[in-house]
N, C-alpha and C. Protein backbone atom coordinates (compact mmCIF):
# COMPACT_ATOMS: atom_id res chain seq x y z
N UNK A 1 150.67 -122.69 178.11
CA UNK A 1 149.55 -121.78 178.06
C UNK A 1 149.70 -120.94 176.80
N UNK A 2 148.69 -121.06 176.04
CA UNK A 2 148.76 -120.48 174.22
C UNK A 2 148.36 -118.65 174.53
N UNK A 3 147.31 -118.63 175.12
CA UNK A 3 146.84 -117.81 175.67
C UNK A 3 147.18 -116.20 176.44
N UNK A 4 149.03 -116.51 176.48
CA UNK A 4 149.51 -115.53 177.97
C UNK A 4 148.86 -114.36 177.81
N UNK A 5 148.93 -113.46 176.33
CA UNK A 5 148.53 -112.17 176.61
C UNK A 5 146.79 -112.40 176.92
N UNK A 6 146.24 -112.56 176.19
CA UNK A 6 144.80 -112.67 176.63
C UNK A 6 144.83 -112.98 178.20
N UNK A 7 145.15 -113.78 178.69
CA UNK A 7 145.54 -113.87 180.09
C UNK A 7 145.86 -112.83 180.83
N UNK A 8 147.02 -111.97 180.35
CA UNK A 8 147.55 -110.76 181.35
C UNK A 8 146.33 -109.86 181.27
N UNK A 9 145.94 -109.41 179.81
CA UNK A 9 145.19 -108.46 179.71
C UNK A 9 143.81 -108.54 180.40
N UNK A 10 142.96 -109.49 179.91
CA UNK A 10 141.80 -110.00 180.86
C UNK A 10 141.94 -109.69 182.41
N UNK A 11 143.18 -110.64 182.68
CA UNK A 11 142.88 -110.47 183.80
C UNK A 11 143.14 -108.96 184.32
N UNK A 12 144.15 -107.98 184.27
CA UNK A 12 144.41 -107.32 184.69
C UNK A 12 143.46 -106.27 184.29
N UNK A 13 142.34 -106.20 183.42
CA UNK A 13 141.78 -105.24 183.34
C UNK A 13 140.25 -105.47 184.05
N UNK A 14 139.91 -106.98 184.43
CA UNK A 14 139.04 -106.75 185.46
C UNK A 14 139.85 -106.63 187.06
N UNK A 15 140.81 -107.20 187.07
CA UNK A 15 141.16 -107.39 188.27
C UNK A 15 141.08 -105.64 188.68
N UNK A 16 141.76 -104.67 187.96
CA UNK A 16 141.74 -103.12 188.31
C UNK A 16 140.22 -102.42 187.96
N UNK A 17 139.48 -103.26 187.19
CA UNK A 17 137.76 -102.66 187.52
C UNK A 17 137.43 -103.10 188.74
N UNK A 18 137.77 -104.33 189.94
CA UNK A 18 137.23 -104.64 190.81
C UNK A 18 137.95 -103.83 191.77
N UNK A 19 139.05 -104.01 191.39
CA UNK A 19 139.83 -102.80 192.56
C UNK A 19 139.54 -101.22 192.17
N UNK A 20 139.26 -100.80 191.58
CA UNK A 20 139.00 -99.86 191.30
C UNK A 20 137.55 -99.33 192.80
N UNK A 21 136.71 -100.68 192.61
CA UNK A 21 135.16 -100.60 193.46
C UNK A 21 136.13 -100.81 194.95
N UNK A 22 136.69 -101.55 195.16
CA UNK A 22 137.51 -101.46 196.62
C UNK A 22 138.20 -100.39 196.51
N UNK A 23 138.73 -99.55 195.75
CA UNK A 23 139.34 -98.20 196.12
C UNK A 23 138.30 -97.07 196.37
N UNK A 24 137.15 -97.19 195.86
CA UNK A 24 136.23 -96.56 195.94
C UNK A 24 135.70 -96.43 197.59
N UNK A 25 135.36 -97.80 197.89
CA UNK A 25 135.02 -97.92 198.91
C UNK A 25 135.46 -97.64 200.58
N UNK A 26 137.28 -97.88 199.95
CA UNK A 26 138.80 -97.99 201.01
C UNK A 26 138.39 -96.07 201.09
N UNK A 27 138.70 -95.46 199.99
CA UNK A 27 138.67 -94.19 200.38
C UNK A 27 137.58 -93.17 200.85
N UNK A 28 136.13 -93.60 200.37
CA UNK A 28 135.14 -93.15 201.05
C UNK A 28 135.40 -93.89 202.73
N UNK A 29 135.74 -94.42 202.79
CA UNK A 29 136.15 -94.71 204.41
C UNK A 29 137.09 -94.48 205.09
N UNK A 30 138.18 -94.00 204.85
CA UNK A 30 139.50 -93.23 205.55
C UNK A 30 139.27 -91.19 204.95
N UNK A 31 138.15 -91.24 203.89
CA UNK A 31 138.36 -89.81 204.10
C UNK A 31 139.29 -89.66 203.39
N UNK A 32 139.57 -87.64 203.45
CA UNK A 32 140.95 -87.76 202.85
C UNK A 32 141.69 -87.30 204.37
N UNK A 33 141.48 -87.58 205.45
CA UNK A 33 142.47 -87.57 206.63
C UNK A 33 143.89 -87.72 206.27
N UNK A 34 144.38 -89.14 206.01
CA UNK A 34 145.93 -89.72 205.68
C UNK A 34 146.26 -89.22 204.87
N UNK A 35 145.95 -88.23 203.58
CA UNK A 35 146.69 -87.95 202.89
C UNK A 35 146.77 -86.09 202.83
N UNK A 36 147.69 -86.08 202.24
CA UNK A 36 147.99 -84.27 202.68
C UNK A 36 147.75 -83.77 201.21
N UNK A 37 148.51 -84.83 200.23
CA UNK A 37 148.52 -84.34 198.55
C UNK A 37 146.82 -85.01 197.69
N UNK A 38 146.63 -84.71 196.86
CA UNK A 38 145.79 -84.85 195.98
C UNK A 38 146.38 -86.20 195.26
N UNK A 39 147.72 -85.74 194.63
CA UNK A 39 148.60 -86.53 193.83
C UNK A 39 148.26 -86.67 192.23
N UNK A 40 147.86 -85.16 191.55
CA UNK A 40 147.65 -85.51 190.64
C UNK A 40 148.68 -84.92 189.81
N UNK A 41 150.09 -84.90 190.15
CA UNK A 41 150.72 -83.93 189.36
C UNK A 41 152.01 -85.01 188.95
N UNK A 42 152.78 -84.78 187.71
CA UNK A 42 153.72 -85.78 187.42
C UNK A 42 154.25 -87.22 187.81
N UNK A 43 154.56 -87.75 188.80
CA UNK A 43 154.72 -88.94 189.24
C UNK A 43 154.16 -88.94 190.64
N UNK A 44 153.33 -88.29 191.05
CA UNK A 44 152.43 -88.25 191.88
C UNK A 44 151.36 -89.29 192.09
N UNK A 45 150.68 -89.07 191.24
CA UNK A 45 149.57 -90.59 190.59
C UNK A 45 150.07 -91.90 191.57
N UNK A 46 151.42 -92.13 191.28
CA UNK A 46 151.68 -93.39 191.50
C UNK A 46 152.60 -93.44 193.01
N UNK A 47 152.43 -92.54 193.36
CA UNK A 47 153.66 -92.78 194.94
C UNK A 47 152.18 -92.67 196.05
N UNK A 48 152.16 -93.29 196.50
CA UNK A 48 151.13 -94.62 197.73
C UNK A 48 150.55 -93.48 199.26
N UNK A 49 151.71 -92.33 198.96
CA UNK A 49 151.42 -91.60 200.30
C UNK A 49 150.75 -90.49 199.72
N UNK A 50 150.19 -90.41 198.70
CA UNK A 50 149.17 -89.38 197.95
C UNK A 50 147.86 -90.37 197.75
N UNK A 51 146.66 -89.28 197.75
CA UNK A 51 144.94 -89.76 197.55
C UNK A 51 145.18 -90.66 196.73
N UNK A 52 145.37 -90.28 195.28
CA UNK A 52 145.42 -90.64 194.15
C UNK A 52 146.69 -91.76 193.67
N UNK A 53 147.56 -92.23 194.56
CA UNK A 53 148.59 -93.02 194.25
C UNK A 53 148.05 -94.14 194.86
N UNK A 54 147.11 -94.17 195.95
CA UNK A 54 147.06 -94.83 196.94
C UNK A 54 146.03 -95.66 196.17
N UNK A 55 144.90 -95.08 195.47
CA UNK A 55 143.91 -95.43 194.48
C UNK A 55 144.36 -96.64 192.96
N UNK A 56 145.81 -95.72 192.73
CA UNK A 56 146.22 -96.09 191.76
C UNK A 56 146.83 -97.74 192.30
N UNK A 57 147.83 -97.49 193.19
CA UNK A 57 148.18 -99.10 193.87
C UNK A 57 147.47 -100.41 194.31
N UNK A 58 146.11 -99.60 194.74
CA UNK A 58 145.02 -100.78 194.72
C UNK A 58 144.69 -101.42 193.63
N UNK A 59 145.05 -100.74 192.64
CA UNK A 59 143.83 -101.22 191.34
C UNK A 59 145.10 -101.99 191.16
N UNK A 60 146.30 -101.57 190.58
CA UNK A 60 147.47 -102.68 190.29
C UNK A 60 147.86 -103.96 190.96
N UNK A 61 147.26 -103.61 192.25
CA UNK A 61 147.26 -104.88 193.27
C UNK A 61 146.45 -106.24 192.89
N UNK A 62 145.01 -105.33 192.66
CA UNK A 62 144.16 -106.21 192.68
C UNK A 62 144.41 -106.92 191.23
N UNK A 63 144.67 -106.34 189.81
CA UNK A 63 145.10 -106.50 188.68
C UNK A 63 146.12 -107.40 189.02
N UNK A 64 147.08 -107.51 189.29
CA UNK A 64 147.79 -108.61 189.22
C UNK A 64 147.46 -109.70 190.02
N UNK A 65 146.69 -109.53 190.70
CA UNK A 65 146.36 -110.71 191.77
C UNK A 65 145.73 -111.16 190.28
N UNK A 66 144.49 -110.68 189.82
CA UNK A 66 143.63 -111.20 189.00
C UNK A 66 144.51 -111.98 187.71
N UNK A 67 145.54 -111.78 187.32
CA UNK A 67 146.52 -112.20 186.25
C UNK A 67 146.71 -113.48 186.92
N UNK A 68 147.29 -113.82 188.36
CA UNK A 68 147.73 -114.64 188.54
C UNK A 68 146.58 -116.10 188.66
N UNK A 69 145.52 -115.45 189.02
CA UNK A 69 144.26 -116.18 189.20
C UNK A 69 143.77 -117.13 188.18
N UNK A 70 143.60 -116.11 187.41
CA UNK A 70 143.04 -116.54 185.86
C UNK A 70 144.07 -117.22 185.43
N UNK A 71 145.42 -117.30 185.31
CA UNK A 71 146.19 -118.00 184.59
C UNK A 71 146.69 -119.63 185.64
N UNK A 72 146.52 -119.56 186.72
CA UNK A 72 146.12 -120.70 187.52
C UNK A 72 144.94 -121.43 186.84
N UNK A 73 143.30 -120.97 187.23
CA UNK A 73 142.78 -121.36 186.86
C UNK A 73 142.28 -122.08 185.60
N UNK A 74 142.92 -120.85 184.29
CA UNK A 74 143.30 -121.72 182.99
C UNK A 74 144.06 -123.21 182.62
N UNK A 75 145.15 -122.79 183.61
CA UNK A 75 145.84 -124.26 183.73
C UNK A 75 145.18 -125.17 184.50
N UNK A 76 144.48 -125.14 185.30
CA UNK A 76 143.77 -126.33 186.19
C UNK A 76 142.34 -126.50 185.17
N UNK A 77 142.16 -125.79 184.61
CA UNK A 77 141.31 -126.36 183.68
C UNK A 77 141.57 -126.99 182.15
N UNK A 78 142.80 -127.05 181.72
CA UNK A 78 143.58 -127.46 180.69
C UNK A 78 143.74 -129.01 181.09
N UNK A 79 144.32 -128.85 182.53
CA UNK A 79 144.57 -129.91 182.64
C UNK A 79 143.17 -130.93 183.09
N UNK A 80 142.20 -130.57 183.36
CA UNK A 80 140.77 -131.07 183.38
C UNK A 80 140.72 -131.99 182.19
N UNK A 81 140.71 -130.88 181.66
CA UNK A 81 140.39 -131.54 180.11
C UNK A 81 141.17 -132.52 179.04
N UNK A 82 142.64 -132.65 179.88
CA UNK A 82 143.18 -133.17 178.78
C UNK A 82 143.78 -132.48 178.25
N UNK A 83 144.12 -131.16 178.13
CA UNK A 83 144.88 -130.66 177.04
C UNK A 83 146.32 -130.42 177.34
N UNK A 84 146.45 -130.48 178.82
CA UNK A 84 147.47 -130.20 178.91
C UNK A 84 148.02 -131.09 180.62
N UNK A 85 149.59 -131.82 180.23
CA UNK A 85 150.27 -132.59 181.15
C UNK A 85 150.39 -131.27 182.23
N UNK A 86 150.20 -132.03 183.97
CA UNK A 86 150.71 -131.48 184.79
C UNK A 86 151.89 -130.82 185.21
């Protein structure tokens, strides 16, 4: 695969715009009930039991799912074509 970074990046920057719309959605629906912190303060952002970490983990979730996707799919289409042995 010639491609990797275009690959990581692509994917991971829609994969965290789509998660971004499922975090949107996840948290207009739990409220802020489950969480006690905001989480916007130093390494807050990113620890899962804060609003805002919890937001942040989705999008990375979905972002790497999307890396792995796209770079599957690149290869099953390489190999479509010929360009590239199984």
């Amino acid at each position: 695969m010639k491609s990797i970074w275009l690959t990581i990046v692509a994917g991971f920057v829609t994969g965290m715009g789509n998660g971004s719309v499922f975090t949107c959605a996840f948290l207009l629906a739990v409220g802020r009930g489950p969480f006690n912190e905001a989480g916007l303060w130093f390494m807050d952002p990113y620890d899962p039991r804060t609003f805002q970490g919890t937001a942040d983990w989705i999008m990375f979730t979905f972002g790497i799912a999307f890396v792995m996707i796209l770079g599957y799919a690149l290869k099953q289409h390489a190999i479509i074509e010929g360009l590239q042995e199984e």
